[in-house]
C-alpha atoms as a PDB file:
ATOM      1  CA  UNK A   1      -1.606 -25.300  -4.344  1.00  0.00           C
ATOM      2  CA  UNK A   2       0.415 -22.531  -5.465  1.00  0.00           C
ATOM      3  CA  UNK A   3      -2.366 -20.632  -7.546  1.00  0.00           C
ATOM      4  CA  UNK A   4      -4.273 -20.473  -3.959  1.00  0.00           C
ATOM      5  CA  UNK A   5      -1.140 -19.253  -2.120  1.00  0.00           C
ATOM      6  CA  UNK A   6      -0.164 -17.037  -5.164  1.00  0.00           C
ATOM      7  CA  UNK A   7      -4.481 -15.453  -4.943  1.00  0.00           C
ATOM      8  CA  UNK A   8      -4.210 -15.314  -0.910  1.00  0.00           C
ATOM      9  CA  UNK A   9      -0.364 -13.212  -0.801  1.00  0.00           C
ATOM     10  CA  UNK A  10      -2.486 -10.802  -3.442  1.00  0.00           C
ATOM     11  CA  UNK A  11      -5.410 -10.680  -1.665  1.00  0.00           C
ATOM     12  CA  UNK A  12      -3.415  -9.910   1.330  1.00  0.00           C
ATOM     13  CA  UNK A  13      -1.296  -7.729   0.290  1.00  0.00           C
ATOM     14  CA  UNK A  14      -4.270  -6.031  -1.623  1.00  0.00           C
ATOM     15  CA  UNK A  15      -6.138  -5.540   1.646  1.00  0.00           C
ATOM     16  CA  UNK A  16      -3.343  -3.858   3.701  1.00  0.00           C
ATOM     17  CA  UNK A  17      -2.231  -1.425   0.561  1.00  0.00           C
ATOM     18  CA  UNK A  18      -5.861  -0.351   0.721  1.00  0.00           C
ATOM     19  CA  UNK A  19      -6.106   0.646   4.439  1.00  0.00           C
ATOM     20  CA  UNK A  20      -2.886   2.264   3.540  1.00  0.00           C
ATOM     21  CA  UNK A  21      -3.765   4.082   0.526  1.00  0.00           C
ATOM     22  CA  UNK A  22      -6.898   5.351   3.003  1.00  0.00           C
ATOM     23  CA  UNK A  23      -4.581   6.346   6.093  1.00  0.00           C
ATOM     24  CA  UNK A  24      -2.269   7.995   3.409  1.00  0.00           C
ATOM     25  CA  UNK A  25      -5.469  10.372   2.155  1.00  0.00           C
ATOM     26  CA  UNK A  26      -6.583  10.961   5.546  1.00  0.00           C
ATOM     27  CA  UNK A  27      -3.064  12.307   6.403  1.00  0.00           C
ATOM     28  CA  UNK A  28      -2.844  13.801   3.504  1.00  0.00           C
ATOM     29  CA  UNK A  29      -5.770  15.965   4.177  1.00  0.00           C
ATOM     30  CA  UNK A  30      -5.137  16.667   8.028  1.00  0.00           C
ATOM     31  CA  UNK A  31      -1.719  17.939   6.719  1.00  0.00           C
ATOM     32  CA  UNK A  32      -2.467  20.402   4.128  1.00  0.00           C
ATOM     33  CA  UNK A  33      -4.981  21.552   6.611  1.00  0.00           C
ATOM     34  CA  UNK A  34      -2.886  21.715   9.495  1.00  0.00           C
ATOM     35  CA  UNK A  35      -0.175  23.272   7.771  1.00  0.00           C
ATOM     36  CA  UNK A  36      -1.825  26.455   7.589  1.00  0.00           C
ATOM     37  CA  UNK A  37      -2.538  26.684  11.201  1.00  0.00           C
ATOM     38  CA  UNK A  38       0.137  25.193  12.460  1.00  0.00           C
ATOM     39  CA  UNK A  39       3.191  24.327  10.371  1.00  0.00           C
ATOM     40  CA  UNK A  40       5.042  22.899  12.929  1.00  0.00           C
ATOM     41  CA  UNK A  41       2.177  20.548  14.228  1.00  0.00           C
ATOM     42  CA  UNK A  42       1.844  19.135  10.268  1.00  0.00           C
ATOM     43  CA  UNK A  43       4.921  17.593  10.299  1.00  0.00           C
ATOM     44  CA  UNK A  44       3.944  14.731  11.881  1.00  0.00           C
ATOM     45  CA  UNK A  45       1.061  14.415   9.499  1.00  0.00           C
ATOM     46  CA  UNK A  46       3.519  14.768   6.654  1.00  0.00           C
ATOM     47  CA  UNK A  47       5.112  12.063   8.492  1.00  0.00           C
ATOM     48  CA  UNK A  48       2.488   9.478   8.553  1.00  0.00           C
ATOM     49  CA  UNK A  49       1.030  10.118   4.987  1.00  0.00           C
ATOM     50  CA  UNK A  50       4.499   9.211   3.717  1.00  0.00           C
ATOM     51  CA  UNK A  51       4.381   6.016   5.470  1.00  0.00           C
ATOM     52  CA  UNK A  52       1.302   5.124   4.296  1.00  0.00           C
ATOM     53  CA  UNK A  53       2.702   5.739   0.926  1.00  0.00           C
ATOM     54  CA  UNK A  54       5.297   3.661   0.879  1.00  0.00           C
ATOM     55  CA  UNK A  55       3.931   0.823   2.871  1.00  0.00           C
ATOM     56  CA  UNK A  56       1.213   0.581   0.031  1.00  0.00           C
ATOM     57  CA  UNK A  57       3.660   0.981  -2.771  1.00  0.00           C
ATOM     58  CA  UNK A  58       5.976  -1.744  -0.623  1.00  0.00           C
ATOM     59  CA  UNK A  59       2.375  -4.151  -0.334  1.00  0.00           C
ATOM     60  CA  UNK A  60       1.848  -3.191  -4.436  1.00  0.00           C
ATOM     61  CA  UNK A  61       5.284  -4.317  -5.613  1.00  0.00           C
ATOM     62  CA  UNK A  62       4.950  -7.047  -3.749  1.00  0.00           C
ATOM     63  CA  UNK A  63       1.276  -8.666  -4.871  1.00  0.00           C
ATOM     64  CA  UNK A  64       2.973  -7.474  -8.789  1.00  0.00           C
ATOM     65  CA  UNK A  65       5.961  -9.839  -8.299  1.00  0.00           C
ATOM     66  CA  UNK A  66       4.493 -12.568  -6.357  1.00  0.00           C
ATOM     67  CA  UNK A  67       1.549 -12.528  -8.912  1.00  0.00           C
ATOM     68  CA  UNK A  68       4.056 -12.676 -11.888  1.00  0.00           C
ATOM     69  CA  UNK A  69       6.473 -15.350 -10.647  1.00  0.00           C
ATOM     70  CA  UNK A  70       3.671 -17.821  -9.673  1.00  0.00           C
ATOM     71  CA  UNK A  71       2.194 -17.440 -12.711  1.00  0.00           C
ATOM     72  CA  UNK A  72       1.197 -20.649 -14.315  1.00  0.00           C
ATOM     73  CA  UNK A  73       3.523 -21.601 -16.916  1.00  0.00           C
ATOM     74  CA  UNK A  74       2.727 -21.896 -20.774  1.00  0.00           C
ATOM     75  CA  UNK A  75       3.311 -25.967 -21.120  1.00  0.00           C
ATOM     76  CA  UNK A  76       1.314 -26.493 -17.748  1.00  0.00           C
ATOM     77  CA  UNK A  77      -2.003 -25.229 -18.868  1.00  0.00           C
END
C-alpha cells in the first residue's frame, strides 16, 4: 500500500512539474521576445515563467522527499 501511494504522489507530482517546466519555456520565450518590443508588456511574462519555475521545482522537491521517505526499508525486503 504505501509503494503504490509513494509511485502515484511521484507520478503526480511528475505530471504537473512537466506542464510547468513547458509553461515556464513558453514564457520564457514570449518574454525575451517581448522584451524587445515592449519592455513594459514582458513583465508579466517574466512573471509567469517564474511561477512556472518554482511550482516545478516546489512539485520536484516534493516527488524527491516523498520518494525517499517511503522508501522500502533494508530489513523489509
Amino acid at each position: 500500500m504505501v509503494q503504490a501511494i509513494r509511485y502515484l504522489v511521484v507520478l503526480l507530482t511528475g505530471f504537473i512539474a512537466g506542464s510547468r517546466i513547458v509553461g515556464a519555456a513558453q514564457s520564457w520565450m514570449e518574454w525575451q521576445r517581448w522584451s524587445a518590443l515592449d519592455p513594459s508588456s514582458a513583465g508579466a511574462y517574466r512573471q509567469s515563467f517564474l511561477e512556472n519555475t518554482a511550482v516545478a521545482l516546489l512539485s520536484l522537491t516534493i516527488a524527491a522527499l516523498v520518494w525517499w521517505l517511503l522508501r522500502p526499508r533494508a530489513g523489509s525486503r
